[in-house]
C-alpha atoms as a PDB file:
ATOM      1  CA  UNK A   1     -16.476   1.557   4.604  1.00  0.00           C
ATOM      2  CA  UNK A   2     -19.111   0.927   7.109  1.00  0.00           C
ATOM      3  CA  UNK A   3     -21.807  -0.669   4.360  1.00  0.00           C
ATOM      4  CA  UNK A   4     -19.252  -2.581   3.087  1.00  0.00           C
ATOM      5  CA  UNK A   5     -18.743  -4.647   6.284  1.00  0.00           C
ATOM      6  CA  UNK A   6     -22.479  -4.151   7.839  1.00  0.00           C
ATOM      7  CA  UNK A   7     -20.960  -2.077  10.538  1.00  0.00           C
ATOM      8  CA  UNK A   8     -20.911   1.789  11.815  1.00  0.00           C
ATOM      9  CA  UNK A   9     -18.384   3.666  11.759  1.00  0.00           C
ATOM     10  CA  UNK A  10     -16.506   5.296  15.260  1.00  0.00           C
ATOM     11  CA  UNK A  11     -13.937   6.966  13.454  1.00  0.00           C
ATOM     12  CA  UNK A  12     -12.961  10.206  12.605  1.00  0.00           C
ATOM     13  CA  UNK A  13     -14.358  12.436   9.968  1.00  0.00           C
ATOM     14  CA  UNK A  14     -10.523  13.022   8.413  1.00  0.00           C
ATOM     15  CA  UNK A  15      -9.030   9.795   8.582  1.00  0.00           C
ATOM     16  CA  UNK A  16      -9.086   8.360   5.338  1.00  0.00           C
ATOM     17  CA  UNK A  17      -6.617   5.515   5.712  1.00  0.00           C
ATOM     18  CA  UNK A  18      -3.285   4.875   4.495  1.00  0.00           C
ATOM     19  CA  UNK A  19      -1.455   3.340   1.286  1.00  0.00           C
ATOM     20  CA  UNK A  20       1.978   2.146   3.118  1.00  0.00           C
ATOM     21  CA  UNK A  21       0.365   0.891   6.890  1.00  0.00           C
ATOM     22  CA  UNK A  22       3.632   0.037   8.845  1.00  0.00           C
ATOM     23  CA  UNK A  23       3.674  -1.151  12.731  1.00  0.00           C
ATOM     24  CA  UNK A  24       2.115   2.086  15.151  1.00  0.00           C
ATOM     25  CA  UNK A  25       0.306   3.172  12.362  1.00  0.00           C
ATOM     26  CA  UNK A  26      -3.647   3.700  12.039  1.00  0.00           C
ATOM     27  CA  UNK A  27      -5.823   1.243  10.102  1.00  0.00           C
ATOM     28  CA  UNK A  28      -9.151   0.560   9.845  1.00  0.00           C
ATOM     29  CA  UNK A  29     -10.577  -2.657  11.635  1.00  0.00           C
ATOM     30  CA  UNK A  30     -13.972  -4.180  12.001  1.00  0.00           C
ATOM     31  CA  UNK A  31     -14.871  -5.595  14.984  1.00  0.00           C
ATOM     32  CA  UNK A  32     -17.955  -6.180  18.007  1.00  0.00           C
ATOM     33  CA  UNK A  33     -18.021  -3.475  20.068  1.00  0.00           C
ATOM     34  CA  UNK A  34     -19.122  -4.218  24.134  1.00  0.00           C
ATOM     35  CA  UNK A  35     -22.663  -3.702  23.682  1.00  0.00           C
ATOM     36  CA  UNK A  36     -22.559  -6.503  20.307  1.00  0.00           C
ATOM     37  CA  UNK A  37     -22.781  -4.372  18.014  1.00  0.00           C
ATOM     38  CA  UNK A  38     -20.690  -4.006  14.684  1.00  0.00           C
ATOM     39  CA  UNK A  39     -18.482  -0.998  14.021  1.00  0.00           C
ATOM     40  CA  UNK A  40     -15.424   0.248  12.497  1.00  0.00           C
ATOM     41  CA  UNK A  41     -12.470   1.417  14.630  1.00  0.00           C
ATOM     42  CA  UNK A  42      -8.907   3.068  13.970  1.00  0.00           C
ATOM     43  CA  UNK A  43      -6.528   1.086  15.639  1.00  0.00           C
ATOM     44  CA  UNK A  44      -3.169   0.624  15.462  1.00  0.00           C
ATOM     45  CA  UNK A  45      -0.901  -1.864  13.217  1.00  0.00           C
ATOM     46  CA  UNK A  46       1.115  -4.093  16.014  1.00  0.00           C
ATOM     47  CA  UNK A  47      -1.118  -6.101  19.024  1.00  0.00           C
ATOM     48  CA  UNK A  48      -0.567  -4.711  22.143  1.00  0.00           C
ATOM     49  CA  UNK A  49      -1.692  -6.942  24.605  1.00  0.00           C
ATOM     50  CA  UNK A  50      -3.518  -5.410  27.544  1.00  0.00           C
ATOM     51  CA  UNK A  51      -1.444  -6.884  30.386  1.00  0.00           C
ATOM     52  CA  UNK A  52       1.490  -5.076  28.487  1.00  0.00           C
ATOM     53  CA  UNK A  53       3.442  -2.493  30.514  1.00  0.00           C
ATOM     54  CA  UNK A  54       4.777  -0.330  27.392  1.00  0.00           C
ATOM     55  CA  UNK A  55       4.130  -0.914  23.440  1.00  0.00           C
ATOM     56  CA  UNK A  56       7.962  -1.928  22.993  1.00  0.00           C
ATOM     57  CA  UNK A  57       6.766  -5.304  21.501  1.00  0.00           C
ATOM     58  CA  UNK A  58       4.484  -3.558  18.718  1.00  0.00           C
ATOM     59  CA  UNK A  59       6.795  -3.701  15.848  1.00  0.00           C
ATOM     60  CA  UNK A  60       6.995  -7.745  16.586  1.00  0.00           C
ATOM     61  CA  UNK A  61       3.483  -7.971  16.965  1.00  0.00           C
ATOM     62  CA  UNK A  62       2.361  -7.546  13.812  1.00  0.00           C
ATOM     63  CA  UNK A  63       1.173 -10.971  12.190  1.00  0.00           C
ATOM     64  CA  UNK A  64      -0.019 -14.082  14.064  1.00  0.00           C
ATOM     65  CA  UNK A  65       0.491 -17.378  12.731  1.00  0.00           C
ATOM     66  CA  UNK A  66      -2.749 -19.566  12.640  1.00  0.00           C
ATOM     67  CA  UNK A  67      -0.327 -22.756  13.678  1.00  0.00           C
ATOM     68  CA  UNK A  68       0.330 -20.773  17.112  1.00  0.00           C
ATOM     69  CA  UNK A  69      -3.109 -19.216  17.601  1.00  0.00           C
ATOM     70  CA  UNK A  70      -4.347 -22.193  20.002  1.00  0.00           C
ATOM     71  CA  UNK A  71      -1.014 -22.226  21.703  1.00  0.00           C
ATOM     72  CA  UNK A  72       0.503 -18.908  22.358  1.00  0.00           C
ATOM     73  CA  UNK A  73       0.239 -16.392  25.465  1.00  0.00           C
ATOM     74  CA  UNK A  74      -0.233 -13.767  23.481  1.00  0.00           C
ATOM     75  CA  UNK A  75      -2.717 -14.618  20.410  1.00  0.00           C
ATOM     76  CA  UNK A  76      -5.085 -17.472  22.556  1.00  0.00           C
ATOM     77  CA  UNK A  77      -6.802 -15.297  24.509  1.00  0.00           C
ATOM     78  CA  UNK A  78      -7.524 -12.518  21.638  1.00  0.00           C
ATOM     79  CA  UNK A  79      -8.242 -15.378  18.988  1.00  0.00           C
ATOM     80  CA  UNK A  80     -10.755 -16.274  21.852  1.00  0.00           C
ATOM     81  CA  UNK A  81     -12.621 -13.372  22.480  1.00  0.00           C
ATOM     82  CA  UNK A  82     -11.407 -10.912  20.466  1.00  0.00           C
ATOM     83  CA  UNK A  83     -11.351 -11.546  16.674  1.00  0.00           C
ATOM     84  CA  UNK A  84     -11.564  -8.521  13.928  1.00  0.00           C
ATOM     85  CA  UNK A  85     -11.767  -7.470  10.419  1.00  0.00           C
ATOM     86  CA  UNK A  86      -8.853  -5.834   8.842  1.00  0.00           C
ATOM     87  CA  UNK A  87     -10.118  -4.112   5.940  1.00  0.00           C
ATOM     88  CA  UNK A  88      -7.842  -3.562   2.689  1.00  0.00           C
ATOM     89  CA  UNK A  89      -7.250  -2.962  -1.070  1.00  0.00           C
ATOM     90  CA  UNK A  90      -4.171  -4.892  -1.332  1.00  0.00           C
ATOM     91  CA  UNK A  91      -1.129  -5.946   0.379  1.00  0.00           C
ATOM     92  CA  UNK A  92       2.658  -5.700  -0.340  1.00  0.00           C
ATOM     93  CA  UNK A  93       5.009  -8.324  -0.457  1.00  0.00           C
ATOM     94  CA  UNK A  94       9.345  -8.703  -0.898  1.00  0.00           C
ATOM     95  CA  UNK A  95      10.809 -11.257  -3.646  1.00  0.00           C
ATOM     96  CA  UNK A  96      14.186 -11.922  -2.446  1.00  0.00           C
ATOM     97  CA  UNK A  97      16.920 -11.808  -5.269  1.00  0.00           C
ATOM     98  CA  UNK A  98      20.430 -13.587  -4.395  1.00  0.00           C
ATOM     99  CA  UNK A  99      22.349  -9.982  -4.950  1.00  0.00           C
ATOM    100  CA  UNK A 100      21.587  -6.942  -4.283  1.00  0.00           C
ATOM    101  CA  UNK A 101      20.866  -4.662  -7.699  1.00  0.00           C
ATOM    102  CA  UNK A 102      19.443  -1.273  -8.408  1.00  0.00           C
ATOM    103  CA  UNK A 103      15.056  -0.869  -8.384  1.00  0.00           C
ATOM    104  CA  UNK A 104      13.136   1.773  -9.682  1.00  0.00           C
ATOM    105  CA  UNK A 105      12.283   4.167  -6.720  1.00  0.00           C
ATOM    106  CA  UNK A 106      15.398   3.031  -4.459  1.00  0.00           C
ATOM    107  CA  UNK A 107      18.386   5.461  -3.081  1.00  0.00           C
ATOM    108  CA  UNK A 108      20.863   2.174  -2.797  1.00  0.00           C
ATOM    109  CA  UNK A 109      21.406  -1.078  -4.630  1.00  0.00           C
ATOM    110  CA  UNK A 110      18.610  -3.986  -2.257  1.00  0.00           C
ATOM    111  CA  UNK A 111      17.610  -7.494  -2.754  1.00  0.00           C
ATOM    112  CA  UNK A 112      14.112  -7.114  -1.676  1.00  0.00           C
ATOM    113  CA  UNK A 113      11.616  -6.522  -4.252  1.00  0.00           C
ATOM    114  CA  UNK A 114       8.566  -5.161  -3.527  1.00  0.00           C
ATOM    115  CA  UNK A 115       5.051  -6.498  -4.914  1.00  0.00           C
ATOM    116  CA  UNK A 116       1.577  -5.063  -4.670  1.00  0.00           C
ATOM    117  CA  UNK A 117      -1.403  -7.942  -4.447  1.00  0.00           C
ATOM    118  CA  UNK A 118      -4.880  -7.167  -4.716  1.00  0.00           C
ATOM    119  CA  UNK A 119      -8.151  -9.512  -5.648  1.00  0.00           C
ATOM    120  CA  UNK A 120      -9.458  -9.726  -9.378  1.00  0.00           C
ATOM    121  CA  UNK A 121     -13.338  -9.987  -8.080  1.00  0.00           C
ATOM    122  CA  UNK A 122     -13.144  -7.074  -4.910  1.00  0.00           C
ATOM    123  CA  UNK A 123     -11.823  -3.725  -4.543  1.00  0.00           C
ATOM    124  CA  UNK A 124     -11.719  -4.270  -0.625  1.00  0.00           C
ATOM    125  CA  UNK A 125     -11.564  -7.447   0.974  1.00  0.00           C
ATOM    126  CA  UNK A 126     -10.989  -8.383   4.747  1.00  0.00           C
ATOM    127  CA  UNK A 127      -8.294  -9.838   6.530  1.00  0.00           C
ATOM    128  CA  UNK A 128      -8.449 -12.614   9.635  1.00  0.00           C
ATOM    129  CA  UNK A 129      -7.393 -10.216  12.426  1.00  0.00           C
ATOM    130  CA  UNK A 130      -7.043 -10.128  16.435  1.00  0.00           C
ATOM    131  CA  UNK A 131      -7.472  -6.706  18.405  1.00  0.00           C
ATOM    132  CA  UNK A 132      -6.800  -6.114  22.234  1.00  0.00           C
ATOM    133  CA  UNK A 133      -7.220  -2.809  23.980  1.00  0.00           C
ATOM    134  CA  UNK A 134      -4.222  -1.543  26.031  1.00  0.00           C
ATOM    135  CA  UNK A 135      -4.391   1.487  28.827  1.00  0.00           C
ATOM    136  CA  UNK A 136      -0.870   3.711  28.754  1.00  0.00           C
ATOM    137  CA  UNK A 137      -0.005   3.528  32.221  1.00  0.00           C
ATOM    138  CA  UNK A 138       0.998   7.340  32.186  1.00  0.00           C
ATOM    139  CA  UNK A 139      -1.904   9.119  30.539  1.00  0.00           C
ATOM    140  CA  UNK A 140      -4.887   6.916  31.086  1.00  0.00           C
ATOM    141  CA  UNK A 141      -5.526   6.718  27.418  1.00  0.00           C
ATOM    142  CA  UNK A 142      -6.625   3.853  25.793  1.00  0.00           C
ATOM    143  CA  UNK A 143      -4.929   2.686  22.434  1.00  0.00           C
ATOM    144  CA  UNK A 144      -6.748  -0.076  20.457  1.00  0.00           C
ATOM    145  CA  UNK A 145      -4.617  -2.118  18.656  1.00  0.00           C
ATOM    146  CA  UNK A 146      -4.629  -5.369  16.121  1.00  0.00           C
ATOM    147  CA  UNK A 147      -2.500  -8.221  14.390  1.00  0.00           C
ATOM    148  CA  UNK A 148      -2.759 -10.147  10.976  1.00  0.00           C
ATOM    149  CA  UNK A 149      -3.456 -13.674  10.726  1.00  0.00           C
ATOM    150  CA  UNK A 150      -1.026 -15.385   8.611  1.00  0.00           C
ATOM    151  CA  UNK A 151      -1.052 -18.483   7.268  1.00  0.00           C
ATOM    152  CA  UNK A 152      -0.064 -21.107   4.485  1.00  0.00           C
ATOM    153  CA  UNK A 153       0.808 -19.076   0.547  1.00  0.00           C
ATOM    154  CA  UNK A 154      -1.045 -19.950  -2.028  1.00  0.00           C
ATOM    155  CA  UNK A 155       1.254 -20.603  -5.283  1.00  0.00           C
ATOM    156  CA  UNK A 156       1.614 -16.644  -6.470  1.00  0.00           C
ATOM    157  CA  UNK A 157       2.382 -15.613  -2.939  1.00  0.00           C
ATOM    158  CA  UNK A 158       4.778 -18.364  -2.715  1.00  0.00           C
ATOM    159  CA  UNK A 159       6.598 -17.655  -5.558  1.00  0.00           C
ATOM    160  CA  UNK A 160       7.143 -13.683  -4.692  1.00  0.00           C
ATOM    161  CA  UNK A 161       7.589 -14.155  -1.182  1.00  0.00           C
ATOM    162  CA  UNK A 162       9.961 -16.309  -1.252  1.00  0.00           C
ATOM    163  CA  UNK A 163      12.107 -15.948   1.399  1.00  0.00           C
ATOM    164  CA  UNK A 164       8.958 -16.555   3.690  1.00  0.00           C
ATOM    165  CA  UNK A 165       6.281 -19.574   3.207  1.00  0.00           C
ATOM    166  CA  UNK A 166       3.368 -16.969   4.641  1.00  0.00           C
ATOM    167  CA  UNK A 167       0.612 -15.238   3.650  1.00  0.00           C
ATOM    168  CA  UNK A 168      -1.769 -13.366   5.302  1.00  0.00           C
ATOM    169  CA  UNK A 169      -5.174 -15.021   5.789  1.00  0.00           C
ATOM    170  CA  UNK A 170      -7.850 -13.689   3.599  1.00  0.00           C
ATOM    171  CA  UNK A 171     -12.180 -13.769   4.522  1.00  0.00           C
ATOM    172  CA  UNK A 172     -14.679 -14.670   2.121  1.00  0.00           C
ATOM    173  CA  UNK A 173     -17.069 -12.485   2.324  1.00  0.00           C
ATOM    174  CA  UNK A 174     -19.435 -15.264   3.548  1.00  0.00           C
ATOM    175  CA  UNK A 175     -17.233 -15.738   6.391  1.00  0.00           C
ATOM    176  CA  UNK A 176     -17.572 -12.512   7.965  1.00  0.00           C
ATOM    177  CA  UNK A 177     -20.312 -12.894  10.119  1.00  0.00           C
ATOM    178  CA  UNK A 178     -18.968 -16.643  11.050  1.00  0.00           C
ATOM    179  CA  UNK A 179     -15.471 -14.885  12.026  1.00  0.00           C
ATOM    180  CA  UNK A 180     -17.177 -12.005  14.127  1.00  0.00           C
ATOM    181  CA  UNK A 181     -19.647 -14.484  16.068  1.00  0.00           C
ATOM    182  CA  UNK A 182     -18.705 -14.254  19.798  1.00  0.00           C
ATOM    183  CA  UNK A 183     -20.471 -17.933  20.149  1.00  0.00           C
ATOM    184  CA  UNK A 184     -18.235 -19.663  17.920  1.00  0.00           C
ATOM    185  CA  UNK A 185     -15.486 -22.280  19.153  1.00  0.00           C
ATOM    186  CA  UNK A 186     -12.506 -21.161  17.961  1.00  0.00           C
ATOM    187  CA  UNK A 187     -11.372 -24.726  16.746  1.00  0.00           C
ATOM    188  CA  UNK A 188     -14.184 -24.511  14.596  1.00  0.00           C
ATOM    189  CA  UNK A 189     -12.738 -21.832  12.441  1.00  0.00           C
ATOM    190  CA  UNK A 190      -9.979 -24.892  11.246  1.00  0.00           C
ATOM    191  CA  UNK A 191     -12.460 -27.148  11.241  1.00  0.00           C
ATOM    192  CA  UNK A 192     -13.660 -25.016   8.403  1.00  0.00           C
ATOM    193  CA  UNK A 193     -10.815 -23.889   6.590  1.00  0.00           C
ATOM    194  CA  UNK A 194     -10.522 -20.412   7.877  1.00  0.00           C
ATOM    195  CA  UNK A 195      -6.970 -20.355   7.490  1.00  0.00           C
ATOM    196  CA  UNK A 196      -6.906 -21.782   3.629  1.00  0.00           C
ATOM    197  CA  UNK A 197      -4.926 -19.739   1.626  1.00  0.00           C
ATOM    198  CA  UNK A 198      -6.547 -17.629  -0.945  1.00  0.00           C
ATOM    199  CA  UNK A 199      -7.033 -18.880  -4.141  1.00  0.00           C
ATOM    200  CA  UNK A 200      -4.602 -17.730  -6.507  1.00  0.00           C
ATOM    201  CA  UNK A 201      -6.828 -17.087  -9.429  1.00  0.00           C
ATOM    202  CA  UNK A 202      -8.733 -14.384  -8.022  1.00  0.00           C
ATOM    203  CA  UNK A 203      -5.603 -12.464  -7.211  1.00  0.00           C
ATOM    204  CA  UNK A 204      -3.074 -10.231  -9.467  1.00  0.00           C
ATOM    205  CA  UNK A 205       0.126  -9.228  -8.032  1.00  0.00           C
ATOM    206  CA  UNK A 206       2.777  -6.589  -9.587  1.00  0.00           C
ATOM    207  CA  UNK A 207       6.280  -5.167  -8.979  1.00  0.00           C
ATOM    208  CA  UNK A 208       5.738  -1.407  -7.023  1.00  0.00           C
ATOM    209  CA  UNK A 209       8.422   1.600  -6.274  1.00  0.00           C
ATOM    210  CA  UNK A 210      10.990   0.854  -3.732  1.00  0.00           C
ATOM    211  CA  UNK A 211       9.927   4.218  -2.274  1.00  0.00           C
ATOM    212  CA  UNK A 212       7.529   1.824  -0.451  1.00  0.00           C
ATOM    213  CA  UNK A 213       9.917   0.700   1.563  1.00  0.00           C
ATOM    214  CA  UNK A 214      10.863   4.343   2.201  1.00  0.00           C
ATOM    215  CA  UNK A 215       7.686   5.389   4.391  1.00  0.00           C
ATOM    216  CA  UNK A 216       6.333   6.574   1.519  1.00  0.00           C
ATOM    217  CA  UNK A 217       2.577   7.786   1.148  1.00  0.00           C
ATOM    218  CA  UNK A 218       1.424   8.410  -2.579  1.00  0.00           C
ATOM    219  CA  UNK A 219      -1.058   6.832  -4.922  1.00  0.00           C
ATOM    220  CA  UNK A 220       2.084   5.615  -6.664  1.00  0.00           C
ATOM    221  CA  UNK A 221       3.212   3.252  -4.216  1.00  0.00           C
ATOM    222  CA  UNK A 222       0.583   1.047  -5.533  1.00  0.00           C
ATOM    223  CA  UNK A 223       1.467   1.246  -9.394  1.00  0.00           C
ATOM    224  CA  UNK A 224       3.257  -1.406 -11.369  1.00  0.00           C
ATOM    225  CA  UNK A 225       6.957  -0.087 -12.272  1.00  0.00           C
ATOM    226  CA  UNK A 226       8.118  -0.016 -15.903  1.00  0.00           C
ATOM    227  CA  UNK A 227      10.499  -2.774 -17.017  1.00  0.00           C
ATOM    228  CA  UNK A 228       9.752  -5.130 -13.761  1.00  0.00           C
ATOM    229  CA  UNK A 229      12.253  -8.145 -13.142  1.00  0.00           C
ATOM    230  CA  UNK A 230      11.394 -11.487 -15.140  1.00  0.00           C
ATOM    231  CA  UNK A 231      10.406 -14.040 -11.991  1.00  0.00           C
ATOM    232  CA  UNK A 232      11.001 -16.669 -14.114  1.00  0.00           C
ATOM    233  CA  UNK A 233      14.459 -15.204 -14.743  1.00  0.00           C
ATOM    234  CA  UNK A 234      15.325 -12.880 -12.139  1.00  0.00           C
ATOM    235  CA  UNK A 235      18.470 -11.289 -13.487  1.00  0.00           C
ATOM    236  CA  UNK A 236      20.758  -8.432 -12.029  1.00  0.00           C
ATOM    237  CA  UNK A 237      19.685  -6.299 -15.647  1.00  0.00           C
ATOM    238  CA  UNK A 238      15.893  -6.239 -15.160  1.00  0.00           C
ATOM    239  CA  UNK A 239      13.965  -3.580 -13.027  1.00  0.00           C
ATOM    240  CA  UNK A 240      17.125  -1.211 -12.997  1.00  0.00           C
ATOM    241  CA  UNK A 241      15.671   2.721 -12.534  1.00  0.00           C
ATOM    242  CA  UNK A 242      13.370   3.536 -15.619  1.00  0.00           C
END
């Protein structure tokens, strides 16, 4: 992980990272530490800001929009000073059907559809992320924790997520050192289209277990499902259970 990124790794020999990462959970993140220097860091899914009395706002924490970062209490200061990598293989969206019908992996009849997305030319990619540090009041500890930049879909995103015109904001890989820099204005990172969505053509997406949505944590969480639903014609008698 570290090579991949140009950073060391401070994390624990076990932790190998997780298939289904859901708000409170730990992820991997990329980031300066206070002496400059690269490294990777477990954190946890859901910004915590460190003027925070309690992590009660975690599970709403857990994507930024870039059309607030400039604005917002919460994301400003972090989008100032304290700007991360998220690494990942992929990422999960819903498509939203107008009933609800029955999925392969799911106890009860849903409307949300889950999708798996990954990247054509990269096995792991980066995300746009923000990090703060917060100190539990009670036991002293300190619990590092991070957010996902979100921004405009590109046309596949748009089309599966459909209920919601976001996606989350993918690096280049020649933007990683530009994202990291401490010295950078942070209005230069729209100046040069940070925030664009990802181009569609470098990107596959497929139709994955509802045991995702579950809590699930197995290798097939992340494999297309036999007889998926036809996007183009989304009807109640595709993707019933194989």
């Amino acid at each position: 992980m570290g090579y991949l990124f140009g950073a060391k790794l401070n994390i624990p020999k076990h932790f190998e990272g997780r298939r289904n990462t859901r708000p409170t959970n730990p992820s991997f993140v990329v980031r300066n530490n206070e002496d400059g220097q690269r490294q990777v860091d477990i954190f946890e899914f859901g910004l915590v800001p460190h003027w925070a009395k309690d992590k009660s706002r975690q599970y709403s924490t857990m994507n930024a929009r870039d059309d607030s970062l400039m604005e917002s209490r919460l994301w400003k200061p972090c989008f100032e000073r304290k700007r991360c990598i998220v690494p990942a293989a992929g990422f999960y969206e819903h498509y939203t059907l107008d009933e609800k019908v029955e999925l392969p992996g799911g106890k009860n009849p849903s409307d949300k559809v889950p999708y798996y997305f990954t990247l054509k030319s990269s096995d792991v990619f980066g995300f746009a992320g923000l990090y703060d540090q917060w100190e539990d009041p009670e036991s002293g500890q300190t619990v590092g924790t991070f957010s996902i930049i979100t921004t405009d879909p590109n046309p596949l995103v748009a089309k599966i997520h459909n209920k919601k015109d976001r996606m989350p904001t993918i690096l280049r890989e020649e933007d990683y050192d530009f994202w990291l820099d401490e010295s950078v204005n942070p209005k230069d990172y729209f100046d040069q289209n940070i925030f664009t969505a990802y181009p569609e053509d470098d990107m596959d997406a497929w139709q994955v277990t509802k045991k995702l949505d579950y809590g699930e944590e197995t290798e097939e969480l992340s494999e297309p499902v036999q007889n998926p639903i036809d996007l183009d014609n989304p009807s109640p008698q595709k993707g019933l259970f194989n």
